[in-house]
C-alpha atoms as a PDB file:
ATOM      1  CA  UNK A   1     -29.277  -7.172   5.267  1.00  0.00           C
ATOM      2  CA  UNK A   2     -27.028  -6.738   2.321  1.00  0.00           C
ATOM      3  CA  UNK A   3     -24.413  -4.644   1.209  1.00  0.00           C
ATOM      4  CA  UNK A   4     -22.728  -4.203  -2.796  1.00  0.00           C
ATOM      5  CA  UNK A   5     -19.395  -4.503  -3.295  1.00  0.00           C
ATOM      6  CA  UNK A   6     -16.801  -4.458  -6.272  1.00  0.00           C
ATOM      7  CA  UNK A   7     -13.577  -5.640  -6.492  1.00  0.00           C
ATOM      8  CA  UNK A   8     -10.343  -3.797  -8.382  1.00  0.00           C
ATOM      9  CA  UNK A   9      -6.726  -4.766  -9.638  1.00  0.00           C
ATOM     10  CA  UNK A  10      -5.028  -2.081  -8.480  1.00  0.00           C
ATOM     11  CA  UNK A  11      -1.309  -1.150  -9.715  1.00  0.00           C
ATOM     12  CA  UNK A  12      -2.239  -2.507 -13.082  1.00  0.00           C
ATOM     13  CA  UNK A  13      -3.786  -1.567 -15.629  1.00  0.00           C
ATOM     14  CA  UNK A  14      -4.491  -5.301 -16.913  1.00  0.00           C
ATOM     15  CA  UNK A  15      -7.108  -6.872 -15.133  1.00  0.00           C
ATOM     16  CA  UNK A  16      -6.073 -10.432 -12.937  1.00  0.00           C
ATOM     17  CA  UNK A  17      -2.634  -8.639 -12.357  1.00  0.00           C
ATOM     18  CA  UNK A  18      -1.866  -6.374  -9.612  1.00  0.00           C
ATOM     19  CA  UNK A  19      -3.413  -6.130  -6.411  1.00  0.00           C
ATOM     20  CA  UNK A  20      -7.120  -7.290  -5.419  1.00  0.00           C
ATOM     21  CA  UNK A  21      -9.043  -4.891  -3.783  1.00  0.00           C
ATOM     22  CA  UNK A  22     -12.306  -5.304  -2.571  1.00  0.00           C
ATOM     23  CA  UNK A  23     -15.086  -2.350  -1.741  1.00  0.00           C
ATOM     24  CA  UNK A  24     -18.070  -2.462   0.267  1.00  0.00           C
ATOM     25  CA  UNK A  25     -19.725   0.527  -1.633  1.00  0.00           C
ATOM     26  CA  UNK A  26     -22.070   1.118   1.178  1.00  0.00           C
ATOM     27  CA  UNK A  27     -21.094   0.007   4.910  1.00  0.00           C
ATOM     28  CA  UNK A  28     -23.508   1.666   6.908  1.00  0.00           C
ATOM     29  CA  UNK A  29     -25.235  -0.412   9.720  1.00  0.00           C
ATOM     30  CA  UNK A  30     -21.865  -3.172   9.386  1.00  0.00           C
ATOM     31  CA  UNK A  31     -20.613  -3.801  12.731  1.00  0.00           C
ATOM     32  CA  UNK A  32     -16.866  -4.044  13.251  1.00  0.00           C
ATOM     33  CA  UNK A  33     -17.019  -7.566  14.013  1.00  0.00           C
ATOM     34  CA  UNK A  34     -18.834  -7.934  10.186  1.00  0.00           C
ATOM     35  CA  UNK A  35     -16.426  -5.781   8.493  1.00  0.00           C
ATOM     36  CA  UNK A  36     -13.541  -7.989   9.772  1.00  0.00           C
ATOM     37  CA  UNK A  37     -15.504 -11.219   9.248  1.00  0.00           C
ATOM     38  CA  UNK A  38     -16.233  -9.887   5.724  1.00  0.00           C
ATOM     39  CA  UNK A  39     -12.737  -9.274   5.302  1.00  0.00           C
ATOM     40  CA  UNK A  40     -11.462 -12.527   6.013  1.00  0.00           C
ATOM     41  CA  UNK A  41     -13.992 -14.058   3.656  1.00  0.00           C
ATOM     42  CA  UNK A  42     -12.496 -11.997   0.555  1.00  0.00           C
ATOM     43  CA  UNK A  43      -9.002 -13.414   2.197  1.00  0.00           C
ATOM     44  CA  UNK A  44      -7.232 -10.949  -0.044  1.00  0.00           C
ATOM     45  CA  UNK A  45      -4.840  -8.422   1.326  1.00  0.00           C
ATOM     46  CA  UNK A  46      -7.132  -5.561   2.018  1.00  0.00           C
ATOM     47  CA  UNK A  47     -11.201  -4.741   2.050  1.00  0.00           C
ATOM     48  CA  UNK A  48     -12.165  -1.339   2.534  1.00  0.00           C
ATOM     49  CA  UNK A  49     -16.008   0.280   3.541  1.00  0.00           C
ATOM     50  CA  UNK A  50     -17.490   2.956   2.410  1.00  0.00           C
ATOM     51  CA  UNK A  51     -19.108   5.001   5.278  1.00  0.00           C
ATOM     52  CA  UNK A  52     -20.623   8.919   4.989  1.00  0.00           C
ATOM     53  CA  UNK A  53     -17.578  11.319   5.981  1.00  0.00           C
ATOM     54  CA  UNK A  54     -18.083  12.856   9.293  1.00  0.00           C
ATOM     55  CA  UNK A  55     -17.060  16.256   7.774  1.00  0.00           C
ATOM     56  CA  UNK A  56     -19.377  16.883   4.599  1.00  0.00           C
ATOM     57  CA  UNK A  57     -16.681  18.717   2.765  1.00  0.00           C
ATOM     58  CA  UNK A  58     -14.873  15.252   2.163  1.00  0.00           C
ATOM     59  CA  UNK A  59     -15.912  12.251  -0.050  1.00  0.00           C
ATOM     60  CA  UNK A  60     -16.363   9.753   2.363  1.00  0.00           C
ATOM     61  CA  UNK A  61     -14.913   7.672   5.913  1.00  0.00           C
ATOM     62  CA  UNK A  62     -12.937   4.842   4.404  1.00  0.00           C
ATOM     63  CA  UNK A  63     -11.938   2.301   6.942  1.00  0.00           C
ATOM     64  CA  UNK A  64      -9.188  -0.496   5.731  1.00  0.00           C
ATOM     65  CA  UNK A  65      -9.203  -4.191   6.922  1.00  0.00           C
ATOM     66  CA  UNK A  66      -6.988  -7.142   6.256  1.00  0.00           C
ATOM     67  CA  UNK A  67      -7.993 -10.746   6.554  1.00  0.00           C
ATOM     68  CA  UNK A  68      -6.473 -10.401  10.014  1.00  0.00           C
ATOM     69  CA  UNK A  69      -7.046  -6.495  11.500  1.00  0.00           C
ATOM     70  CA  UNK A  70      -7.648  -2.961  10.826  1.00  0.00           C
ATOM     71  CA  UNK A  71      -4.979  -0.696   9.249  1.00  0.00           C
ATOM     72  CA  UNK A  72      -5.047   3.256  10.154  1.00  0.00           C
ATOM     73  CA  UNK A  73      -3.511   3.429   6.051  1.00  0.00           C
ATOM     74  CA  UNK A  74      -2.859   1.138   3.098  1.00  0.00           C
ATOM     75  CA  UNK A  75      -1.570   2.598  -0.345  1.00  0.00           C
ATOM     76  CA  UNK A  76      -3.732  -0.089  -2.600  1.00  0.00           C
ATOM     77  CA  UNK A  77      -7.150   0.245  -0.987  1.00  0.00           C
ATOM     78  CA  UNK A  78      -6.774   3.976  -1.818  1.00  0.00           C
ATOM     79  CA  UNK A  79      -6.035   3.918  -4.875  1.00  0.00           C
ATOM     80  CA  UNK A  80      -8.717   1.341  -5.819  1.00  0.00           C
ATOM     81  CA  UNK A  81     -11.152   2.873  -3.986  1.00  0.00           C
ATOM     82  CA  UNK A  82     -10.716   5.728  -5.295  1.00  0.00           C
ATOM     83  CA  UNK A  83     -11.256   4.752  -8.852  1.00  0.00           C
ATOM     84  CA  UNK A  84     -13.959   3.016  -7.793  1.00  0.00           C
ATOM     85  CA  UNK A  85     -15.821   5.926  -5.819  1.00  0.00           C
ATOM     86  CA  UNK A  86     -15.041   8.237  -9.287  1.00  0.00           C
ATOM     87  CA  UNK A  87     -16.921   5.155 -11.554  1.00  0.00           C
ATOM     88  CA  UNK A  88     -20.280   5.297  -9.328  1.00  0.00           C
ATOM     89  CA  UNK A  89     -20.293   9.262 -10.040  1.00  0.00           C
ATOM     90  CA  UNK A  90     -22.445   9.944  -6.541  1.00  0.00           C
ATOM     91  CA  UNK A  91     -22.199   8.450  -3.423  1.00  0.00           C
ATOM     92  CA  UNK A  92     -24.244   8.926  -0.158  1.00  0.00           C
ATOM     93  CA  UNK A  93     -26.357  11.045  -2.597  1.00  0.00           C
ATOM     94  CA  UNK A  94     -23.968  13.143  -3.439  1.00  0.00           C
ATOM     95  CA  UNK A  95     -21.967  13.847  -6.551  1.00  0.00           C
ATOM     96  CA  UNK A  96     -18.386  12.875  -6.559  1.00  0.00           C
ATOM     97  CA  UNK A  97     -15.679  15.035  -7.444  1.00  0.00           C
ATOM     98  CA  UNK A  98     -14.121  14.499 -10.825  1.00  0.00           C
ATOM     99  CA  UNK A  99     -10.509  15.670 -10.218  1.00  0.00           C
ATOM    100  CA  UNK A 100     -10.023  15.122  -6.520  1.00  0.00           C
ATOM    101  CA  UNK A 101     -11.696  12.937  -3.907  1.00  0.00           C
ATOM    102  CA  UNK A 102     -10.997  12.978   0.200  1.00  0.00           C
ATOM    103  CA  UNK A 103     -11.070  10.288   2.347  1.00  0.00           C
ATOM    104  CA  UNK A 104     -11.370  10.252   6.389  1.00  0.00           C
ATOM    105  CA  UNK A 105      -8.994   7.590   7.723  1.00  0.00           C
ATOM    106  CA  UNK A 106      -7.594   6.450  10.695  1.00  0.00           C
ATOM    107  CA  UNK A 107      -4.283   7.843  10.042  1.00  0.00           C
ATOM    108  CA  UNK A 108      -5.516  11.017   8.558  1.00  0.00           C
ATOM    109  CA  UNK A 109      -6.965  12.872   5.496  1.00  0.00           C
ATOM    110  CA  UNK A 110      -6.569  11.099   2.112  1.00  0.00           C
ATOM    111  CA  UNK A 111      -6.237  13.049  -0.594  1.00  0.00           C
ATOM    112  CA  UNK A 112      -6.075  11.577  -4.335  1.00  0.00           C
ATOM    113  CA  UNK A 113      -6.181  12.853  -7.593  1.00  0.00           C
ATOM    114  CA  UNK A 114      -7.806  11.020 -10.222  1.00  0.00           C
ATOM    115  CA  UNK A 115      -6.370  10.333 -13.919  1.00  0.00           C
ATOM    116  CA  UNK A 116      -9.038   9.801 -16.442  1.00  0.00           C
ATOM    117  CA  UNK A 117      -9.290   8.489 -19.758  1.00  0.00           C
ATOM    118  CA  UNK A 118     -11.608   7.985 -22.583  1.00  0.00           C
ATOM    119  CA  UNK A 119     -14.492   9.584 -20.069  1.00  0.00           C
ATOM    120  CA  UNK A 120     -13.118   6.584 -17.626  1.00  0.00           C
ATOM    121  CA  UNK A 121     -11.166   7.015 -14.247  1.00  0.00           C
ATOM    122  CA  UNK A 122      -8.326   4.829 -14.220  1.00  0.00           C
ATOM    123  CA  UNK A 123      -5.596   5.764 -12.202  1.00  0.00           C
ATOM    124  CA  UNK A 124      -5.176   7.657  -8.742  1.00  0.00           C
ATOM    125  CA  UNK A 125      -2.219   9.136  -6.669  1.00  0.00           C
ATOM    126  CA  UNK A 126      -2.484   9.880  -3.429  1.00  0.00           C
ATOM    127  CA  UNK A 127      -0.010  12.272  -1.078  1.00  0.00           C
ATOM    128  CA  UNK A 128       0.674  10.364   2.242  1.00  0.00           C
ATOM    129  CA  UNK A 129      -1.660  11.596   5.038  1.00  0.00           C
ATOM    130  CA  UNK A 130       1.329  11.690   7.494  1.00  0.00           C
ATOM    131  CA  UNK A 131       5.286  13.045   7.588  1.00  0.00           C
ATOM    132  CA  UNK A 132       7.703  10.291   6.665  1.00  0.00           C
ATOM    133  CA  UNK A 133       9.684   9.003  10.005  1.00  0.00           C
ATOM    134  CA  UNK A 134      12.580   6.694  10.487  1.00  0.00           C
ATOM    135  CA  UNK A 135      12.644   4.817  13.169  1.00  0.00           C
ATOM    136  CA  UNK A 136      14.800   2.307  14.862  1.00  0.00           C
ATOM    137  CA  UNK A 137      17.429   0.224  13.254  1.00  0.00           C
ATOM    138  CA  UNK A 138      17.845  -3.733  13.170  1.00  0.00           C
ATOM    139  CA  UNK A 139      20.286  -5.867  12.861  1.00  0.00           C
ATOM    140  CA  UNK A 140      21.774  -7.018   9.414  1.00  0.00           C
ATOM    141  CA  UNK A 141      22.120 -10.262  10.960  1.00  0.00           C
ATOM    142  CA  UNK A 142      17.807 -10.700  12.476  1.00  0.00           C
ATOM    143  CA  UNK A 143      17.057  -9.221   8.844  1.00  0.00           C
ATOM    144  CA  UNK A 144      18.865 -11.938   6.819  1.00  0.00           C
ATOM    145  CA  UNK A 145      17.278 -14.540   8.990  1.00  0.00           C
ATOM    146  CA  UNK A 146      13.952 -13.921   8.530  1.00  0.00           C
ATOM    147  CA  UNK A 147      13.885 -14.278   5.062  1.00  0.00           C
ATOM    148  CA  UNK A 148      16.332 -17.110   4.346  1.00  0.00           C
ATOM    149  CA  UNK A 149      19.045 -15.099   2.719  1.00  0.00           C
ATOM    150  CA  UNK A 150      22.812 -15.117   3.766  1.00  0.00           C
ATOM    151  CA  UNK A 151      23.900 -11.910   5.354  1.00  0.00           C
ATOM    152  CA  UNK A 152      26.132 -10.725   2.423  1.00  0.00           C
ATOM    153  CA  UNK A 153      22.166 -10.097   0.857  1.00  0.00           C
ATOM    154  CA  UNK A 154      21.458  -7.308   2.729  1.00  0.00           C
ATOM    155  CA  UNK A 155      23.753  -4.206   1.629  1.00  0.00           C
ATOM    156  CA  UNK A 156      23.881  -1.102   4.058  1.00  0.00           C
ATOM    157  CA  UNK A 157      25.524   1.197   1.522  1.00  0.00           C
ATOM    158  CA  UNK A 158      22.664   2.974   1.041  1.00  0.00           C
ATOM    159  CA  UNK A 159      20.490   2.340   4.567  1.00  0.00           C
ATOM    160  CA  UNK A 160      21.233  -0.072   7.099  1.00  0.00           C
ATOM    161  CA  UNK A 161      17.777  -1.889   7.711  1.00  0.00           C
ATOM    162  CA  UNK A 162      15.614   0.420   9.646  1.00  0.00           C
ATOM    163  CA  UNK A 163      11.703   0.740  10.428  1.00  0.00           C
ATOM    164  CA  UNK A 164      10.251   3.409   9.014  1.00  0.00           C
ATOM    165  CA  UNK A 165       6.702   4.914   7.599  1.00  0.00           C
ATOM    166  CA  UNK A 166       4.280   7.438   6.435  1.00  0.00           C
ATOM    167  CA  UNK A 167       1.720   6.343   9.254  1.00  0.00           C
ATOM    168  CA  UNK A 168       2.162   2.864   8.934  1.00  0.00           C
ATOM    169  CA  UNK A 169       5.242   1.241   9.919  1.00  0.00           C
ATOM    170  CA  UNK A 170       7.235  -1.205   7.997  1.00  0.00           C
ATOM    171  CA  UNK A 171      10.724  -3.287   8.605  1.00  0.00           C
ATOM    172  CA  UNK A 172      12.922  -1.636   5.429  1.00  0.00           C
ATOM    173  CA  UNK A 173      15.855  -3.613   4.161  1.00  0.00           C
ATOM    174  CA  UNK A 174      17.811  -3.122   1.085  1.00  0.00           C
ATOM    175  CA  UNK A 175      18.970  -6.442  -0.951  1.00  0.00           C
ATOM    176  CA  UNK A 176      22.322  -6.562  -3.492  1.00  0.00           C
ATOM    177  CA  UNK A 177      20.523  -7.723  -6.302  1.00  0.00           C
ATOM    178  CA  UNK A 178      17.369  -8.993  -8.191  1.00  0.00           C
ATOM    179  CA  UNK A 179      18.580 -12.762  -7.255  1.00  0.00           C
ATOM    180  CA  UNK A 180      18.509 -11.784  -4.054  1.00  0.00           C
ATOM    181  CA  UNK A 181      14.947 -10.760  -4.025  1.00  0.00           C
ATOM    182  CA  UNK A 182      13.573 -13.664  -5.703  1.00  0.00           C
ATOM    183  CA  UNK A 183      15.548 -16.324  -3.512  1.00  0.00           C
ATOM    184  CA  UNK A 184      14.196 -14.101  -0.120  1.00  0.00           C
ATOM    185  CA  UNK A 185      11.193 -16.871   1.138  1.00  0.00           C
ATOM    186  CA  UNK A 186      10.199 -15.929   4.732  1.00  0.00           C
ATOM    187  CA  UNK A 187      10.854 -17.683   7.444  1.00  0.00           C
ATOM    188  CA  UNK A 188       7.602 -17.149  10.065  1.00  0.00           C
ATOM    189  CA  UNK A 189       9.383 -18.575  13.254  1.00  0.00           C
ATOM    190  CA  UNK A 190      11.955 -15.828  13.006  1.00  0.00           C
ATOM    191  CA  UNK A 191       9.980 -12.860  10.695  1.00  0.00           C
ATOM    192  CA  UNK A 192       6.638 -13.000  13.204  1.00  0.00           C
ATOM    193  CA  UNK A 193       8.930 -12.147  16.490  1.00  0.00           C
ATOM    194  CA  UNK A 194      10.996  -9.725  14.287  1.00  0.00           C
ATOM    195  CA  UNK A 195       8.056  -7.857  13.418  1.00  0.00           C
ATOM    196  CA  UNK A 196       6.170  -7.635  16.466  1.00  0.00           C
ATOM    197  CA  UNK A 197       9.216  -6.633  18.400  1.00  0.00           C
ATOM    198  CA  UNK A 198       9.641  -4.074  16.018  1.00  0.00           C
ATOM    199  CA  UNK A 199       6.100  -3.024  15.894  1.00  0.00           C
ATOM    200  CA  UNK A 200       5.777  -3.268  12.150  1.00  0.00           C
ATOM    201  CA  UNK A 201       3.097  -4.054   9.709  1.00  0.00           C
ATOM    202  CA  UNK A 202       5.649  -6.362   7.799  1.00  0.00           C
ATOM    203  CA  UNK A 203       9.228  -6.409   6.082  1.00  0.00           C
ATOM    204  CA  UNK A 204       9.885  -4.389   2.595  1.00  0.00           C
ATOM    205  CA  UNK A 205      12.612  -5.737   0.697  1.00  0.00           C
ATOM    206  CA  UNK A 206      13.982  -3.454  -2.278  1.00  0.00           C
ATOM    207  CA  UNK A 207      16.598  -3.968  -5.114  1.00  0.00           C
ATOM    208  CA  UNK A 208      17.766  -2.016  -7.882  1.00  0.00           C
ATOM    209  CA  UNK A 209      15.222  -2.649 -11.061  1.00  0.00           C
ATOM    210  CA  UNK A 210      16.437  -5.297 -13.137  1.00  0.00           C
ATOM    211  CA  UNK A 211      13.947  -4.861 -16.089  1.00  0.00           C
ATOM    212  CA  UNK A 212      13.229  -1.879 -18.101  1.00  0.00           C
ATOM    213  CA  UNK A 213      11.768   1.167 -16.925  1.00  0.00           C
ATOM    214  CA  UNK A 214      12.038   0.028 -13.270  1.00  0.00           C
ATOM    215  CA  UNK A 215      14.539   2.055 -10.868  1.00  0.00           C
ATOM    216  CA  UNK A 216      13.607  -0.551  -8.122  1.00  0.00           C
ATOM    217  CA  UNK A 217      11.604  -3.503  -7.388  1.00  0.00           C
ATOM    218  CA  UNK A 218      10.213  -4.961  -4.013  1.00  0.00           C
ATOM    219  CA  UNK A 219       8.668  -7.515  -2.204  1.00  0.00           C
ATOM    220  CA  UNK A 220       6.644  -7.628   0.773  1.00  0.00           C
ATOM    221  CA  UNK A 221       5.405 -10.202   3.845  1.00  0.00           C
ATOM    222  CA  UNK A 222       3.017  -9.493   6.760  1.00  0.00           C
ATOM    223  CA  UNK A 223       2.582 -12.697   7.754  1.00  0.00           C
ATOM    224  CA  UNK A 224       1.080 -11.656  10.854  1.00  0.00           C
ATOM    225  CA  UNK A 225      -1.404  -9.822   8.941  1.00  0.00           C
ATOM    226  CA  UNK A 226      -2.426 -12.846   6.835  1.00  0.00           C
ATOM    227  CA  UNK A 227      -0.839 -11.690   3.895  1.00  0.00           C
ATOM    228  CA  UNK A 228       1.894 -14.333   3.306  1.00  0.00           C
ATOM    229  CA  UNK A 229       3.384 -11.778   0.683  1.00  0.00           C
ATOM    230  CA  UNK A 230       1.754  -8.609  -0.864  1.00  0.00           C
ATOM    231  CA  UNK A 231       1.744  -7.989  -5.000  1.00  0.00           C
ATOM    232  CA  UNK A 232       1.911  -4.321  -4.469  1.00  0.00           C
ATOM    233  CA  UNK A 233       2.118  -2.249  -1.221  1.00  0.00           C
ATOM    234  CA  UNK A 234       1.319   1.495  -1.716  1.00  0.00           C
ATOM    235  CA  UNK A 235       2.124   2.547   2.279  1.00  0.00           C
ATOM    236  CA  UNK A 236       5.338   0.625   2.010  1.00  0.00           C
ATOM    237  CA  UNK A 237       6.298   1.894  -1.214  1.00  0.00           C
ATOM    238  CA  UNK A 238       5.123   5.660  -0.355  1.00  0.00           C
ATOM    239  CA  UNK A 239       7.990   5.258   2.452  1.00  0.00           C
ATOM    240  CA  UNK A 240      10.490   4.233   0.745  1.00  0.00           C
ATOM    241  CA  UNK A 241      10.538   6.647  -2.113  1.00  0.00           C
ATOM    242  CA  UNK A 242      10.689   8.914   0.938  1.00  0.00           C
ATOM    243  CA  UNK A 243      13.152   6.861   2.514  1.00  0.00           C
ATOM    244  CA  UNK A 244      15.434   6.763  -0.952  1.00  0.00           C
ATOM    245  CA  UNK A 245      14.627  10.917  -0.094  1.00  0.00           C
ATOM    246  CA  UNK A 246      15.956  11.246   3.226  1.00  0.00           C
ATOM    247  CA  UNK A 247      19.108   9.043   2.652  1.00  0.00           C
ATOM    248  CA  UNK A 248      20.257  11.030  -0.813  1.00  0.00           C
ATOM    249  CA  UNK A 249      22.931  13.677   0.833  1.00  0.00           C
ATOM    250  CA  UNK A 250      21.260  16.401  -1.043  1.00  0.00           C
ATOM    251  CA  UNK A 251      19.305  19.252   0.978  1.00  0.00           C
ATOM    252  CA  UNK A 252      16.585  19.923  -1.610  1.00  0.00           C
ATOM    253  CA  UNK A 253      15.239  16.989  -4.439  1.00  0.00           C
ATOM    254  CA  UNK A 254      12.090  15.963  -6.062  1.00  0.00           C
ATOM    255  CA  UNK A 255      12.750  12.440  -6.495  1.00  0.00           C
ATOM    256  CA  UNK A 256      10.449   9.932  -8.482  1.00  0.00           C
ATOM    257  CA  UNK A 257      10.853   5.921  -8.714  1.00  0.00           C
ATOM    258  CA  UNK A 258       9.456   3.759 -11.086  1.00  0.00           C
ATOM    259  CA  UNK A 259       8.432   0.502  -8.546  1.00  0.00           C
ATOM    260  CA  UNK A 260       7.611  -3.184  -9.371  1.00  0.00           C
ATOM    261  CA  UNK A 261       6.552  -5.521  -6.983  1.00  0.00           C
ATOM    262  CA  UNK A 262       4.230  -8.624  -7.202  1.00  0.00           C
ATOM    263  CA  UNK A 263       6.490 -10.327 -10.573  1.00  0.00           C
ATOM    264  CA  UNK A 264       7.578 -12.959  -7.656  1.00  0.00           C
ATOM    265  CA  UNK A 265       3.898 -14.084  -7.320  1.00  0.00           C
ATOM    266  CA  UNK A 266       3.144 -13.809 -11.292  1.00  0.00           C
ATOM    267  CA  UNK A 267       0.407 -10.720 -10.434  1.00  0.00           C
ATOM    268  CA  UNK A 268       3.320  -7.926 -11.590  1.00  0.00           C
ATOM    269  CA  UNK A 269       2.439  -4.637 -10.069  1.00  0.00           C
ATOM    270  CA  UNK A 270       3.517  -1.204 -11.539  1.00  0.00           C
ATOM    271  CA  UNK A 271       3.630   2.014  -8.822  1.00  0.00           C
ATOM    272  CA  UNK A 272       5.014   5.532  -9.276  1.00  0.00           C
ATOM    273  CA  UNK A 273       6.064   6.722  -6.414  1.00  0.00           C
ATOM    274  CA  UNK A 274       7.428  10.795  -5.633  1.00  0.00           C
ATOM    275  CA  UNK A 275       8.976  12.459  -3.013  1.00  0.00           C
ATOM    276  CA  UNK A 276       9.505  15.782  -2.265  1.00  0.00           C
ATOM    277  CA  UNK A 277      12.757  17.174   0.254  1.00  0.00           C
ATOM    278  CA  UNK A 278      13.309  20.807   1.604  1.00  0.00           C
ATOM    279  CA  UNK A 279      15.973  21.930   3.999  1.00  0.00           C
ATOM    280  CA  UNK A 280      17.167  17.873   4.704  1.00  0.00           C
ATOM    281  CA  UNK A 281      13.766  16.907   5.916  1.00  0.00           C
ATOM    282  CA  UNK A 282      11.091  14.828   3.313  1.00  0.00           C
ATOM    283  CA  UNK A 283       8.201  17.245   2.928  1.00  0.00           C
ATOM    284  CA  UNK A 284       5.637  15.205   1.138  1.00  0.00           C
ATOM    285  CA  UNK A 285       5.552  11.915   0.079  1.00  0.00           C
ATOM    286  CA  UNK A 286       2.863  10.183  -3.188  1.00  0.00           C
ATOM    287  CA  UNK A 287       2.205   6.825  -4.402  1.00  0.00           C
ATOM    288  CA  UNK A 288      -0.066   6.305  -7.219  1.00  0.00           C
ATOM    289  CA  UNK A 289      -1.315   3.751 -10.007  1.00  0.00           C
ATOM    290  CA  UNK A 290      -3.930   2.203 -12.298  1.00  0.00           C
ATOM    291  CA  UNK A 291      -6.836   0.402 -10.990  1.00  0.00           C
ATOM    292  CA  UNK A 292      -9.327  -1.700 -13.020  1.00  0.00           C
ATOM    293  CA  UNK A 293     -12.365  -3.312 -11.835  1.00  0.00           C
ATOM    294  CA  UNK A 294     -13.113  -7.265 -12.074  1.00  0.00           C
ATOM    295  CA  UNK A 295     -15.879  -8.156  -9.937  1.00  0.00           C
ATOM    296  CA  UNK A 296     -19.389  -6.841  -8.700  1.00  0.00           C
ATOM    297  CA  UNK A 297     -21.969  -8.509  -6.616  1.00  0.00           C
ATOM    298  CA  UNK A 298     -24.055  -8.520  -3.167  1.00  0.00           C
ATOM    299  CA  UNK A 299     -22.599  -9.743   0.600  1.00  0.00           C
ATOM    300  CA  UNK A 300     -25.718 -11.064   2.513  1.00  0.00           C
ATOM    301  CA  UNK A 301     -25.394 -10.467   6.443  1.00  0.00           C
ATOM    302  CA  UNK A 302     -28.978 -11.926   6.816  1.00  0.00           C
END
């Protein structure tokens, strides 16, 4: 048996920066045990199939693995696949919508919109296919630990570190400075019992942007995920523009962030990320990027 696959940068819109992506274009007949094995091969932080949507009204069934497990969401692998669903131009022999395609996840329905550009699709945004939540909060102290940094690192003046998400949950923690976020190095004895007591996917540091055209910039680790740290996170990023949302005192806002993430690891990642807030409560949140593709080939299961 064999399946095709591509793979993307996604967040970019330079190719071998960003985040890699890979797609198996066609997964039908791929056991679950196969996808995951296939994932781990890649070894990159996500691999998503392709299967025929159960409801023929949407594009396709997208399921999302890491080298480690399956996620119900993940911002990249939407985006990427996205972009690349819009360059094959039919899929389980049917056409694919120009302006808007819909993918059945775990989590949800995935909606994105797709940017094109010289008669190519290039970018895609995607609203989150749940309501942002807050969750618990977590000690300054268990926060600083886990990532090497002295406690006076992690500010509370505009959230104490909390878990949070938009169907995936992440440990949220907000840093003084840019220094701070480059000297954060994880440190797995303490982070992997932080997370799983918390129940989260992995910890999302954020600082004010330090370089132009950046209102913040991030890093990410889920080492329990294999992903020793993440160039660009879309489901941690489309919480925390909600998250920015929910802590601004103001009852009604349409807020939008210019994000960076992945400079730490020399694959810089650009995402713009929007949320919208009625009444005090964070209505809808988006995340949404370039994507370009580098690689095409066959996976041989037999």
């Amino acid at each position: 048996m064999q399946v095709r696959f591509q793979t993307l940068d996604v967040f970019t819109r330079a190719r071998f920066g960003g985040n890699q992506l890979a797609v198996v274009l066609d997964a039908q007949g791929v056991s679950d045990a196969e996808m995951q094995a296939i994932a781990a091969e890649f070894n990159i932080a996500e691999t998503t199939f392709l299967l025929p949507p159960e409801n023929p009204a949407n594009t396709a069934r997208v399921r999302i693995f890491t080298p480690g497990a399956e996620l119900p969401f993940a911002g990249h692998p939407n985006v990427g696949t996205a972009v690349a669903v819009a360059r094959l131009g039919t899929l389980f022999g049917k056409p694919v919508p120009r302006e808007r395609v819909c993918f059945e996840q775990l989590a949800g329905l995935v909606p994105l919109d797709i940017t094109w550009e010289d008669g190519e699709p290039v970018a895609a945004t995607l609203s989150a296919p749940r309501p942002f939540t807050l969750a618990e909060l977590v000690p300054v102290a268990a926060v600083a630990a886990s990532v090497g940094l002295p406690e006076a690192a992690v500010v509370i003046h505009q959230h104490a570190p909390v878990v949070a998400g938009c169907g995936t949950r992440f440990l949220f923690a907000a840093l003084s400075d840019r220094a701070a976020l480059a000297a954060a190095k994880p440190r797995t004895e303490v982070l992997e019992p932080l997370l799983r007591s918390t129940q989260t996917v992995g910890i999302h540091l954020h600082c004010p942007g330090a370089q132009p055209g950046l209102d913040c910039e991030t890093r990410m680790f889920a080492p329990l995920h294999g992903i020793p740290e993440d160039p660009a996170t879309g489901s941690a990023n489309v919480a925390l523009v909600g998250l920015y949302a929910a802590c601004d005192p103001a009852a009604d806002l349409d807020l939008s962030l210019a994000i960076g993430q992945g400079d730490d690891m020399g694959r810089p990642s650009r995402l713009a990320a929007s949320a919208t807030k009625r009444g005090g409560i964070v209505t809808e949140t988006r995340i949404g990027g370039g994507a370009v593709p580098v690689m095409e080939g066959v996976l041989r299961l037999s």
